[in-house]
Protein backbone atom coordinates (compact mmCIF):
# COMPACT_ATOMS: atom_id res chain seq x y z
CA UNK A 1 226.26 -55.80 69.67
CA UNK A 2 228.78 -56.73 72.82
CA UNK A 3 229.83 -60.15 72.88
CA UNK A 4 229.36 -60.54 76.40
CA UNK A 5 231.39 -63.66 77.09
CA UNK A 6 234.24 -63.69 79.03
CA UNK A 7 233.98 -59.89 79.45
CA UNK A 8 235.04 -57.90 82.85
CA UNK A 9 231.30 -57.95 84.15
CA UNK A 10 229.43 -54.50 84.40
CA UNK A 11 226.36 -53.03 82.39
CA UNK A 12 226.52 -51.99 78.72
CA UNK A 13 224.07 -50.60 77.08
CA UNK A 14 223.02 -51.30 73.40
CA UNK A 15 220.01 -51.01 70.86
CA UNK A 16 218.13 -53.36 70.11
CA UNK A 17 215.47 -55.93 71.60
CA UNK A 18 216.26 -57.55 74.79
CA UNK A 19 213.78 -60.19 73.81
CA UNK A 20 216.84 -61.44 71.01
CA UNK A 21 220.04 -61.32 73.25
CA UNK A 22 222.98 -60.71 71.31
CA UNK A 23 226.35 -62.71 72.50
CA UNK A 24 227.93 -65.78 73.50
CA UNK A 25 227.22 -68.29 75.83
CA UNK A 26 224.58 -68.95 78.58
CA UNK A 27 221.70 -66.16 78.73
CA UNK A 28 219.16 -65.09 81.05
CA UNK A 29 216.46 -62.29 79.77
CA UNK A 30 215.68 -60.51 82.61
CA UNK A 31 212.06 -58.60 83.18
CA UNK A 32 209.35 -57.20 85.60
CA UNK A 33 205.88 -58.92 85.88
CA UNK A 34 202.97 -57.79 88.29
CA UNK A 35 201.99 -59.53 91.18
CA UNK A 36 198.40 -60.09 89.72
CA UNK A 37 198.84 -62.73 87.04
CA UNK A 38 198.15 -59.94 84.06
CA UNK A 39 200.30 -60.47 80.96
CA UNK A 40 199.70 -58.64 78.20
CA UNK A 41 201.27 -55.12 77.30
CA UNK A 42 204.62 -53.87 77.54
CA UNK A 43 207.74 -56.15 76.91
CA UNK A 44 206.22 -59.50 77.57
CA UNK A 45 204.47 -59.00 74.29
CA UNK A 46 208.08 -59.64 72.68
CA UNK A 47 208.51 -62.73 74.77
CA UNK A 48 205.33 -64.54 73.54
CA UNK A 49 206.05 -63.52 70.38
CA UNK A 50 209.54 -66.03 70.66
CA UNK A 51 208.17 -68.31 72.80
CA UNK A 52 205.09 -69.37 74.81
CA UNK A 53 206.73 -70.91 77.65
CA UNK A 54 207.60 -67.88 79.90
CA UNK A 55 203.66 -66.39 79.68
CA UNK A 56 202.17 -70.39 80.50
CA UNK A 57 204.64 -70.78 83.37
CA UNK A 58 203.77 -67.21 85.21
CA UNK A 59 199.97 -67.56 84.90
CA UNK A 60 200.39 -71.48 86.32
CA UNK A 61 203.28 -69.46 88.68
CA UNK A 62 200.34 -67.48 89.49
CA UNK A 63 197.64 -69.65 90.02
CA UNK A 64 198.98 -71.91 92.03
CA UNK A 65 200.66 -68.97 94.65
CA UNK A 66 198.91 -70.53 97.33
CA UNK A 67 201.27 -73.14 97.38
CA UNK A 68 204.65 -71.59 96.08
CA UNK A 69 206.80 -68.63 95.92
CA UNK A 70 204.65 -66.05 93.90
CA UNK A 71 204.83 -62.90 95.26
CA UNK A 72 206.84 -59.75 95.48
CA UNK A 73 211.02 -60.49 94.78
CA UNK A 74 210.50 -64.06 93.37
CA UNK A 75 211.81 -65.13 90.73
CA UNK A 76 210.98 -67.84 88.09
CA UNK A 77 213.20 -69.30 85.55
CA UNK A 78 212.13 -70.89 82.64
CA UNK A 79 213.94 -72.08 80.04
CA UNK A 80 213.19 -71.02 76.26
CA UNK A 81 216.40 -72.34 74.28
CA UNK A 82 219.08 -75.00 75.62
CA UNK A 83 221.23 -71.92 76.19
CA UNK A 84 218.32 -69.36 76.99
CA UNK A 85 216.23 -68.61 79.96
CA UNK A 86 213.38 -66.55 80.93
CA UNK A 87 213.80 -64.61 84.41
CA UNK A 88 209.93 -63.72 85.19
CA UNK A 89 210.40 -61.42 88.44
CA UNK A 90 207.69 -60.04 90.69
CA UNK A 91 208.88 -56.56 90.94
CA UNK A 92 204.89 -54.31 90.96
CA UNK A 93 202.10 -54.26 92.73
CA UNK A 94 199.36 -54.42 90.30
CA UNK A 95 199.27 -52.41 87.20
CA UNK A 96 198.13 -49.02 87.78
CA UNK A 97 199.28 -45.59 89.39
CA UNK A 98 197.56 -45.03 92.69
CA UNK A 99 197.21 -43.58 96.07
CA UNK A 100 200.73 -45.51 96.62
CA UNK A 101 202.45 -44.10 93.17
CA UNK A 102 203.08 -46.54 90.65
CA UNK A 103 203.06 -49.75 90.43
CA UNK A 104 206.79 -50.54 90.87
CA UNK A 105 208.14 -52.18 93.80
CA UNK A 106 212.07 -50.71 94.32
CA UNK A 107 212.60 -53.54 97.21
CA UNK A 108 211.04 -55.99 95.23
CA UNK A 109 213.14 -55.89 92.18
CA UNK A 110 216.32 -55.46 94.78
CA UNK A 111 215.59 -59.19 96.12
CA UNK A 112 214.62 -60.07 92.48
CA UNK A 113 217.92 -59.12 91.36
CA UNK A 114 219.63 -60.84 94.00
CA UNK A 115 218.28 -64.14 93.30
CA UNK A 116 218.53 -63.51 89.74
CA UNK A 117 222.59 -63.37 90.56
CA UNK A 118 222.52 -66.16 91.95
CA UNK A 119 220.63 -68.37 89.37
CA UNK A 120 223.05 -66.32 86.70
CA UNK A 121 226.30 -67.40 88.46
CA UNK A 122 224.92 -71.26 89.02
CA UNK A 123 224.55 -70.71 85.07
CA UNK A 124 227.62 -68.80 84.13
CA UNK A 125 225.37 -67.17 82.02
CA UNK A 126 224.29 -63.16 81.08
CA UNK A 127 221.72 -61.29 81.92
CA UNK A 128 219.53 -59.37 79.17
CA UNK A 129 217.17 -56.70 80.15
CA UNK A 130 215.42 -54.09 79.25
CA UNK A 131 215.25 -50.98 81.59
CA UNK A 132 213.25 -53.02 83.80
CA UNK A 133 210.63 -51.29 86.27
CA UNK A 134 210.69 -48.42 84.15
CA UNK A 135 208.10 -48.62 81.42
CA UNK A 136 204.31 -50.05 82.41
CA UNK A 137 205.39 -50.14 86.20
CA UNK A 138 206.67 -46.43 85.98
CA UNK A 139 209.90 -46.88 87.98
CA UNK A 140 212.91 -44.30 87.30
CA UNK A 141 215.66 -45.86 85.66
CA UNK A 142 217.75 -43.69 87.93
CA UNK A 143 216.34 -45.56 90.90
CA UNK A 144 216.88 -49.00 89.51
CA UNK A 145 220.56 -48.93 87.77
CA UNK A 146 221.80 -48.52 91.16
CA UNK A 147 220.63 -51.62 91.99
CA UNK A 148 221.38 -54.02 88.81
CA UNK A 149 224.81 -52.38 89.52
CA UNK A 150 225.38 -53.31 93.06
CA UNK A 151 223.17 -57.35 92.95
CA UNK A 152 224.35 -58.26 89.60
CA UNK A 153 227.38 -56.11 88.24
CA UNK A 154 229.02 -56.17 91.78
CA UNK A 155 228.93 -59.78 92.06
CA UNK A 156 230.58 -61.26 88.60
CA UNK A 157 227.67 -60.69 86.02
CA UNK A 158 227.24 -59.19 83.10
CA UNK A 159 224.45 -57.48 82.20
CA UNK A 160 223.13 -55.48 78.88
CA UNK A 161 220.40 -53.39 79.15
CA UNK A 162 218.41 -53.00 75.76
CA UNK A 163 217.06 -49.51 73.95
CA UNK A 164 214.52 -50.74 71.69
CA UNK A 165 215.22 -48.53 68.75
């Protein structure tokens, strides 16, 4: 596993579970949540398996959208360990394929990302991630590297993607 700290930022990838970052120094897991309050398949699984403080603070994040940020490209922090944070971003619409393709949002997880930079440099921390977008919300990785390169790698952060495997 990379030790991330103090390296030239970019984007390694590694094996392993993105739910269990592996280096040094502040760390952000990174991940794609609906825009309907549903948590329950996919890689959150792994998260409330660790801790139960990312799934209580979406669905309250959720519920109470009339009067926040919830929506497409937020982003919620919430901190698991003193050195570990959960980024919950809004980056689908729903959770199934329809007349509009699947449920990823490409612009979505763009502003996600960006804010995520910016919450990751007030940090100094690492992001963690799996392929985001690309599993339950059926994004192409292809689509979405692009962008973790350009509004995370491109401005001082380091990010590892995670293989489960």
């Amino acid at each position: 596993m990379p030790q991330l700290s103090g390296a030239r930022p970019g984007l390694t990838v590694v094996k392993g579970d993105a739910s269990s970052p592996q280096a040094r120094g502040p760390k952000i897991i990174a991940h794609v949540c609906n825009d309907i309050g549903g948590w329950g398949k996919g890689f959150v699984l792994a998260l409330s398996k660790r801790w139960s403080g990312p799934e209580a603070e979406y669905r309250a994040w959720h519920r109470g959208r009339a009067g926040n940020d919830f929506g497409l490209g937020a982003v919620q922090l919430v901190r698991v360990l003193p050195d570990v944070w959960v980024a919950n971003m809004v980056g689908q619409r729903g959770i199934r394929t329809g007349s509009a393709g699947p449920p990823v949002r490409y612009e979505a997880i763009e502003r996600c990302l960006t804010a995520l930079a910016g919450h990751a440099a007030a940090l100094e921390a690492s992001v963690h991630m799996p392929r985001i977008g690309c599993g339950l919300a059926g994004g192409k990785w292809e689509r979405v590297e692009p962008l973790v390169r350009e509004r995370l790698c491109a401005q001082g952060v380091s990010v590892a993607v995670y293989d489960f495997g």
